[in-house]
Protein backbone atom coordinates (compact mmCIF):
# COMPACT_ATOMS: atom_id res chain seq x y z
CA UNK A 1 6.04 13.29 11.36
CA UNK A 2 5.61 9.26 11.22
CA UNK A 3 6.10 9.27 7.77
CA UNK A 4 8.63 12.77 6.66
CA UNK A 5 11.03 12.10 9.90
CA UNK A 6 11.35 15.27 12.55
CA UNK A 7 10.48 16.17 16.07
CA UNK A 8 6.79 17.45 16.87
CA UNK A 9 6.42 18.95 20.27
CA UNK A 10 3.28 20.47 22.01
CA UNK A 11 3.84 23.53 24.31
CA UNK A 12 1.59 25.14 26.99
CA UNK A 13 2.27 28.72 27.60
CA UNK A 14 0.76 29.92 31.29
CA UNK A 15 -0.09 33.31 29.37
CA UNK A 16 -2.28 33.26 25.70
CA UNK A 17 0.80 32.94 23.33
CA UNK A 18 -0.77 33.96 19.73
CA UNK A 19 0.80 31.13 16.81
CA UNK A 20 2.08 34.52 15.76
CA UNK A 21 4.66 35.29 18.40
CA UNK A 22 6.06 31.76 18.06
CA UNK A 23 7.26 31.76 14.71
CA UNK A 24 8.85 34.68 15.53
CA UNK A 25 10.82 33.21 18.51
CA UNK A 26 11.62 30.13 16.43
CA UNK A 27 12.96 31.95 13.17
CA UNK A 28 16.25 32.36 14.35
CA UNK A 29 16.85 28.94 15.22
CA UNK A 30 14.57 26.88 12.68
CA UNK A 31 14.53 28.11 8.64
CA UNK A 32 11.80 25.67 8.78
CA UNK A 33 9.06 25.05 10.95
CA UNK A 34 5.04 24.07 11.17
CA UNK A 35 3.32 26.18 13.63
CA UNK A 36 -0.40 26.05 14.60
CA UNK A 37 -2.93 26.18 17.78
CA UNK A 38 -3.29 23.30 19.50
CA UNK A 39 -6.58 21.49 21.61
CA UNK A 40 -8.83 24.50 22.41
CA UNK A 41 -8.38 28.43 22.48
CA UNK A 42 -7.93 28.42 26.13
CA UNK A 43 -5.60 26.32 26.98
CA UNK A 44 -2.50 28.03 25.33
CA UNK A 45 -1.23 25.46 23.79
CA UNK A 46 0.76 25.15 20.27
CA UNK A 47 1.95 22.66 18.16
CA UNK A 48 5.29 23.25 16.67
CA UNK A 49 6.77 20.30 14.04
CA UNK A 50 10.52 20.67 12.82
CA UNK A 51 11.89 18.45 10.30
CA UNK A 52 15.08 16.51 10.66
CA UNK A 53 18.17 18.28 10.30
CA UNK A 54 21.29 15.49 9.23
CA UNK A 55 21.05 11.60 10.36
CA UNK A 56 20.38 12.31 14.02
CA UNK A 57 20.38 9.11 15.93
CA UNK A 58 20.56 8.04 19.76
CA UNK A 59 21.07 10.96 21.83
CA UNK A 60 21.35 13.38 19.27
CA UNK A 61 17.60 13.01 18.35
CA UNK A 62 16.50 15.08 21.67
CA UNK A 63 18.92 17.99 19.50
CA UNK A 64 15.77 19.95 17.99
CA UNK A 65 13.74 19.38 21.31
CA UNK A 66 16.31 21.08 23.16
CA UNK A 67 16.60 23.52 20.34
CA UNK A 68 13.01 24.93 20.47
CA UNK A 69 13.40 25.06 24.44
CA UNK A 70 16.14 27.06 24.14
CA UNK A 71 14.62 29.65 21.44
CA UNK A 72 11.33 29.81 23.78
CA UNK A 73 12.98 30.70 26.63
CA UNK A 74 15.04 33.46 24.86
CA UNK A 75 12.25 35.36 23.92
CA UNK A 76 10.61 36.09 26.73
CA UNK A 77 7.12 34.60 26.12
CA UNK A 78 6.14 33.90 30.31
CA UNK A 79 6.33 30.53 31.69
CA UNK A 80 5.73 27.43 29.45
CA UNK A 81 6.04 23.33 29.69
CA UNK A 82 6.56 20.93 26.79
CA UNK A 83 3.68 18.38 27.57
CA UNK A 84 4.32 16.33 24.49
CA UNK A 85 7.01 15.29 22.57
CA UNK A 86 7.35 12.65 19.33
CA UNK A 87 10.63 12.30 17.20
CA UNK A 88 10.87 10.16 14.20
CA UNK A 89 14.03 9.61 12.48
CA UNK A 90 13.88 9.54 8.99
CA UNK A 91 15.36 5.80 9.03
CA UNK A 92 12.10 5.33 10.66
CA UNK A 93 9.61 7.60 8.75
CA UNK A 94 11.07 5.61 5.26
CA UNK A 95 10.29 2.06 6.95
CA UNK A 96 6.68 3.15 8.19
CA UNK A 97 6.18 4.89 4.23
CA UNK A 98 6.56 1.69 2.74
CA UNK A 99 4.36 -0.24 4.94
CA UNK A 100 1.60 2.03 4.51
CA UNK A 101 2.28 1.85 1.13
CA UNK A 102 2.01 -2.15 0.57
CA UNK A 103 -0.51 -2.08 3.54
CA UNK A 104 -3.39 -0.17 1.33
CA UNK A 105 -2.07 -1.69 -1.74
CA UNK A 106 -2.09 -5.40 -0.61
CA UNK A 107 -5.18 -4.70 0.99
CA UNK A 108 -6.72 -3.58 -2.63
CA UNK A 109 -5.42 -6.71 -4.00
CA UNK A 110 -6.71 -8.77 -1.52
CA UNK A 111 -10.09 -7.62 -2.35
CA UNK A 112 -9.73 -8.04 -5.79
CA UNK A 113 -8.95 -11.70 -5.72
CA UNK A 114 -11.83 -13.00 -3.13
CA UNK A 115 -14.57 -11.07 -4.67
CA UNK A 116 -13.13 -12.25 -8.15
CA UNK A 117 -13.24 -15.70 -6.46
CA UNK A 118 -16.26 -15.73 -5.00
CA UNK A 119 -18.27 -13.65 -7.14
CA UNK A 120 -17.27 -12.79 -10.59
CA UNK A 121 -14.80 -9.98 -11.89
CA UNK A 122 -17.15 -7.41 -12.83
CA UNK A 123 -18.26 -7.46 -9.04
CA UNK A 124 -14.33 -7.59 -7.86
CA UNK A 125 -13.56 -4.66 -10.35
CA UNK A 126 -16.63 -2.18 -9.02
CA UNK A 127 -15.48 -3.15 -5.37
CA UNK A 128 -12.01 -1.94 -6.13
CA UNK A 129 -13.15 1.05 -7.97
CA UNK A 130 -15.33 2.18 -5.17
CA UNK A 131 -12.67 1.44 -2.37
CA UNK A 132 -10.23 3.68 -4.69
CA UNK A 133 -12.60 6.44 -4.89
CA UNK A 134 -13.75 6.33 -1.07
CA UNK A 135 -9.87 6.42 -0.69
CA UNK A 136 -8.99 9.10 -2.99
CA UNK A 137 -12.21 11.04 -1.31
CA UNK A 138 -11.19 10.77 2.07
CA UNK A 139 -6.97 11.93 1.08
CA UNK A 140 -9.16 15.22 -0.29
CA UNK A 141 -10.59 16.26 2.64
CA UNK A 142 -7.83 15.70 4.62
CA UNK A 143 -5.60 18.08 2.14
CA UNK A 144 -8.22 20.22 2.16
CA UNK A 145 -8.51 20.21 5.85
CA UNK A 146 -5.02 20.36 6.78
CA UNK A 147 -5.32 17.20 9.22
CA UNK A 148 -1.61 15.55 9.78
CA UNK A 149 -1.13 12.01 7.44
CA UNK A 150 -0.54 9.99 10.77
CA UNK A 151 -0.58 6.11 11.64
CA UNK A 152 -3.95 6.76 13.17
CA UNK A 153 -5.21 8.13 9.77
CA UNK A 154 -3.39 5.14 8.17
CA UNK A 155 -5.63 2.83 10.51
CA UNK A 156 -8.91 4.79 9.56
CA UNK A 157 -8.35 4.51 6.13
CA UNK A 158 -8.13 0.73 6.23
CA UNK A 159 -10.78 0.52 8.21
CA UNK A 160 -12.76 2.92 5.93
CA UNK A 161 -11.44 0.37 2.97
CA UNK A 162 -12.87 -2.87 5.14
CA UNK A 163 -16.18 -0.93 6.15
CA UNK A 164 -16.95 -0.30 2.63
CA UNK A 165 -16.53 -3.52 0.76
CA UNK A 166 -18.39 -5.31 3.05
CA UNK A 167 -20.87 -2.77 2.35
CA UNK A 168 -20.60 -3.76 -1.05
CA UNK A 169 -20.41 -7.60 -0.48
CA UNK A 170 -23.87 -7.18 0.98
CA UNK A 171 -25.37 -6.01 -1.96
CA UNK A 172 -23.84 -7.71 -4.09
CA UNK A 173 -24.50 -11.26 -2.41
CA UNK A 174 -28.62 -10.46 -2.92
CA UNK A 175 -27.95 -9.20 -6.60
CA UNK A 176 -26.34 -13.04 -6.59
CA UNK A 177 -29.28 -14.60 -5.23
CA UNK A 178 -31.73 -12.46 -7.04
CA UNK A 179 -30.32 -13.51 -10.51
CA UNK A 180 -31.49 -17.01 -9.89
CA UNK A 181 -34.63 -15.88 -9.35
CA UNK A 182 -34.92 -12.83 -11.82
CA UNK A 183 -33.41 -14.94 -14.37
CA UNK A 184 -35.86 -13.02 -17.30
CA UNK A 185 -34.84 -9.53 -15.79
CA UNK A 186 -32.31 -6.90 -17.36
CA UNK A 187 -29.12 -6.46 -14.64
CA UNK A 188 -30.17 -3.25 -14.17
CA UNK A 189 -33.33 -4.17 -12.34
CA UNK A 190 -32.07 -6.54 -10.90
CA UNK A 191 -29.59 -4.75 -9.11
CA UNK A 192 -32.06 -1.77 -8.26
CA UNK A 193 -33.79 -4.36 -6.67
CA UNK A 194 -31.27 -5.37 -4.72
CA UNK A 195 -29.81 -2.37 -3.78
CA UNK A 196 -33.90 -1.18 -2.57
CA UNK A 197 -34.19 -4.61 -0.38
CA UNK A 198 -30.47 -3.72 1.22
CA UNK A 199 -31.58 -0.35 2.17
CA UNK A 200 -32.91 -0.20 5.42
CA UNK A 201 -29.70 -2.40 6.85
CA UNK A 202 -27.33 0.10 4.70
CA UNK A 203 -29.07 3.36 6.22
CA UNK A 204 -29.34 1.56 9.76
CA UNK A 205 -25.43 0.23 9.46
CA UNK A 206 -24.10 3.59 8.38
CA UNK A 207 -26.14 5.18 10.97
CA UNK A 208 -24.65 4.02 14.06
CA UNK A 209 -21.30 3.58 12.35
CA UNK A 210 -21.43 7.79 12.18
CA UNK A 211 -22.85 8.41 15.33
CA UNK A 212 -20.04 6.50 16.76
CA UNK A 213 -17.84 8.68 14.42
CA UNK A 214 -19.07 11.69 15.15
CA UNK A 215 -19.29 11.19 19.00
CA UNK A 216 -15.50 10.20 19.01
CA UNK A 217 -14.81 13.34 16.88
CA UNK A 218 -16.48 15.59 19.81
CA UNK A 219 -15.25 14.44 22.58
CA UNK A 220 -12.24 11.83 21.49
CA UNK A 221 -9.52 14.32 22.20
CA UNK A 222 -6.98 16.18 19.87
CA UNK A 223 -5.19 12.27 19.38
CA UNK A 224 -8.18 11.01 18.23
CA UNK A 225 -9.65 14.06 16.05
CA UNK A 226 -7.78 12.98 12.61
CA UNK A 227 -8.82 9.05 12.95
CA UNK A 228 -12.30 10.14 14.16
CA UNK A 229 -12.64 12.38 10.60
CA UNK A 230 -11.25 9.92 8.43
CA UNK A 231 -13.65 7.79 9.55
CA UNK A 232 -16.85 10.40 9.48
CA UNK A 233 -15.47 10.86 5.66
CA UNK A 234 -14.99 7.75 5.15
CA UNK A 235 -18.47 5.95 6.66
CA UNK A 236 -20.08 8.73 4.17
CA UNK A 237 -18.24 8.26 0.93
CA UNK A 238 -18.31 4.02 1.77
CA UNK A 239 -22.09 4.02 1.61
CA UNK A 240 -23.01 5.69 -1.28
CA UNK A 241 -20.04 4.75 -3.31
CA UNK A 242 -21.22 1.19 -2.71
CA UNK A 243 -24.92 2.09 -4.77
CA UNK A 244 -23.72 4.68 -6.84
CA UNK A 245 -19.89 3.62 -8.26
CA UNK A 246 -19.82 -0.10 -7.25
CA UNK A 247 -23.11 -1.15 -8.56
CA UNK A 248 -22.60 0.57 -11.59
CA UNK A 249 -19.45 -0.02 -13.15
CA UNK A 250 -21.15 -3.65 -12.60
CA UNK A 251 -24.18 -2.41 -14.60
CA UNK A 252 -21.81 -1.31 -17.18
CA UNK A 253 -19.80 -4.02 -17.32
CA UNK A 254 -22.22 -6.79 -17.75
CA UNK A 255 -24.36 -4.79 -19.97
CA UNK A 256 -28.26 -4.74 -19.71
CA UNK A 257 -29.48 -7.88 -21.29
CA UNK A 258 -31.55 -10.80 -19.63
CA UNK A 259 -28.83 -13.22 -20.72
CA UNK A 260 -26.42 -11.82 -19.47
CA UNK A 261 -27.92 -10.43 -16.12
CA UNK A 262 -28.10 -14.81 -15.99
CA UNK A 263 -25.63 -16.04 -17.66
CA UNK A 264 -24.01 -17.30 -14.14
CA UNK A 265 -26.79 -18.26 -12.38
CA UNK A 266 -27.07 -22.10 -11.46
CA UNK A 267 -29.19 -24.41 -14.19
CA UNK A 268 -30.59 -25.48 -10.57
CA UNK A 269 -32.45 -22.67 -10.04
CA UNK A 270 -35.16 -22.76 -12.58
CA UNK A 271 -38.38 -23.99 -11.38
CA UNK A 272 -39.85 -27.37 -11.37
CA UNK A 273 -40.89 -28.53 -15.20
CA UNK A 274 -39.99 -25.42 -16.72
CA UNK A 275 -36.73 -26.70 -18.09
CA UNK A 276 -35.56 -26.29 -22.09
CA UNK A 277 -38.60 -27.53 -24.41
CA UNK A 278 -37.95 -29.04 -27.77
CA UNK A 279 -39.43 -27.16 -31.20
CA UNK A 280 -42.75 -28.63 -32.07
C-alpha cells in the first residue's frame, strides 16, 4: 500500500466470517481487491487492500473506506467494526518508491567507497556482492511468502544490509592484520584463518541477533511480523554470506599466491633483521 497507492482496512466480524464470503460481498463494488485472514483464527478479523481508483485527494480519499462499509453491510455478514484503516495516495506511494529506491542504492554505494577506502577493492567488491545477495535472498522469501513490501520491511532490509557488512568488516579487518603476519602464506589460508579465529564472535553475534528476531516474530504482533522475518532471513543469509560469498570473491580476486596475499601489507611489519639480503 506505501508504495502501489490504495486504502488497506482491517475488519472484525463478531461472527467467524470465512475470506471466502468477503470477496463475495466486495465483488460488486471492487473489480479489484486483496483479501486474506488477518492476526489469529479466532479473532475474525480480515484484511481487505483496494487500490486507488482516479487522483483521490483530501476528502475524497475516505471514498473506498466508505465503499467497503457500505458493501459489508449490504450483505448481511452480522455485526462488524473497521479497527484499522491506512490510505496512501499514489502521489504519495511514487515519493516513498523512490526513496526506497536511492535509500538501498546509496546505501550500496556507500559501502563500496569506505571499504574501498579503507581496505582495498577486492574487499569493497565481495562486501557489495554479499549485501546484494543477502538482499536479493531476503526479496525471495518474502515473494515466496506473500509478506506485504512495507516501510517496516524497507527498514529491515537496511538494517539486514548494515548487520551484514559489519559482519564482513570483522573478518576482513583480521585477514588485514593477519597478512602482516602471514606474509609467506597463500590468501586462501590466510583468510581460512581468519574466518576460524572470527568464529566464535560470528556464531555468538548471530545468535542473539536471531533470538531477538525470532522472539519479536512470536509475540511482536501482526505490525511487527513482516520486519521481524526480514530480519530472521536476513540475520541468516548475513552470516554465512559473509564466509561463504564475501570471502571468496576476495579469494578469487586476489588469486592464491604469497605475493599477492602481501602485496599490501606494511614493509613495517617484517621482523627485526630479516629485511631484503643482498646476493652473495
Amino acid at each position: 500500500i506505501e508504495f502501489a497507492g490504495g486504502t488497506s482496512a482491517v475488519v472484525h466480524f463478531d461472527l467467524p466470517a470465512t475470506v471466502e464470503q468477503v470477496p463475495t460481498a466486495l465483488g460488486r463494488s471492487f473489480k479489484e481487491t486483496e483479501i486474506q485472514a488477518y492476526g489469529n483464527p479466532g479473532q475474525n478479523q480480515v484484511l481487505i487492500r483496494v487500490p486507488q481508483s482516479g487522483a483521490e485527494s483530501g476528502d475524497s480519499l475516505s471514498q473506498s473506506k466508505n465503499a467497503i462499509t457500505a458493501a459489508l453491510q449490504q450483505a448481511n455478514l452480522g455485526n462488524f467494526e473497521i479497527v484499522g484503516t491506512q490510505i496512501v495516495s499514489p502521489t504519495v506511494g511514487r515519493e516513498l518508491t523512490i526513496k526506497g529506491t536511492w535509500a538501498t542504492v546509496l546505501s550500496l554505494a556507500g559501502i563500496l567507497l569506505y571499504i574501498a577506502f579503507r581496505y582495498q577493492m577486492s574487499f569493497a567488491v565481495g562486501a557489495v556482492v554479499a549485501t546484494i545477495h543477502d538482499l536479493l535472498v531476503t526479496l525471495a522469501f518474502l515473494a515466496f511468502f506473500r509478506y506485504e513490501l512495507s516501510l517496516n520491511v524497507i527498514a529491515a532490509i537496511l538494517t539486514v544490509t548494515g548487520y551484514s557488512t559489519n559482519d564482513t568488516i570483522v573478518i576482513f579487518d583480521r585477514v588485514r592484520e593477519n597478512l602482516r603476519s602471514m606474509r609467506r602464506d597463500s590468501l586462501s589460508h590466510v583468510i581460512n584463518h581468519s574466518i576460524n579465529q572470527t568464529l566464535g564472535r560470528t556464531v555468538l553475534t548471530a545468535g542473539t541477533a536471531l533470538l531477538s528476531a525470532v522472539a519479536l516474530y512470536l509475540f511482536g504482533g501482526e505490525v511487527l511480523r513482516g520486519f521481524a522475518f526480514t530480519m530472521i532471513v536476513g540475520v541468516i543469509t548475513g552470516t554465512y554470506s559473509s564466509v561463504f560469498v564475501a570471502a571468496a570473491i576476495v579469494t578469487f580476486w586476489r588469486g592464491q599466491g604469497p605475493a599477492k596475499a602481501a602485496a599490501h601489507a606494511p614493509a613495517s611489519a617484517l621482523p627485526p633483521g630479516a629485511g631484503p639480503q643482498s646476493p652473495p
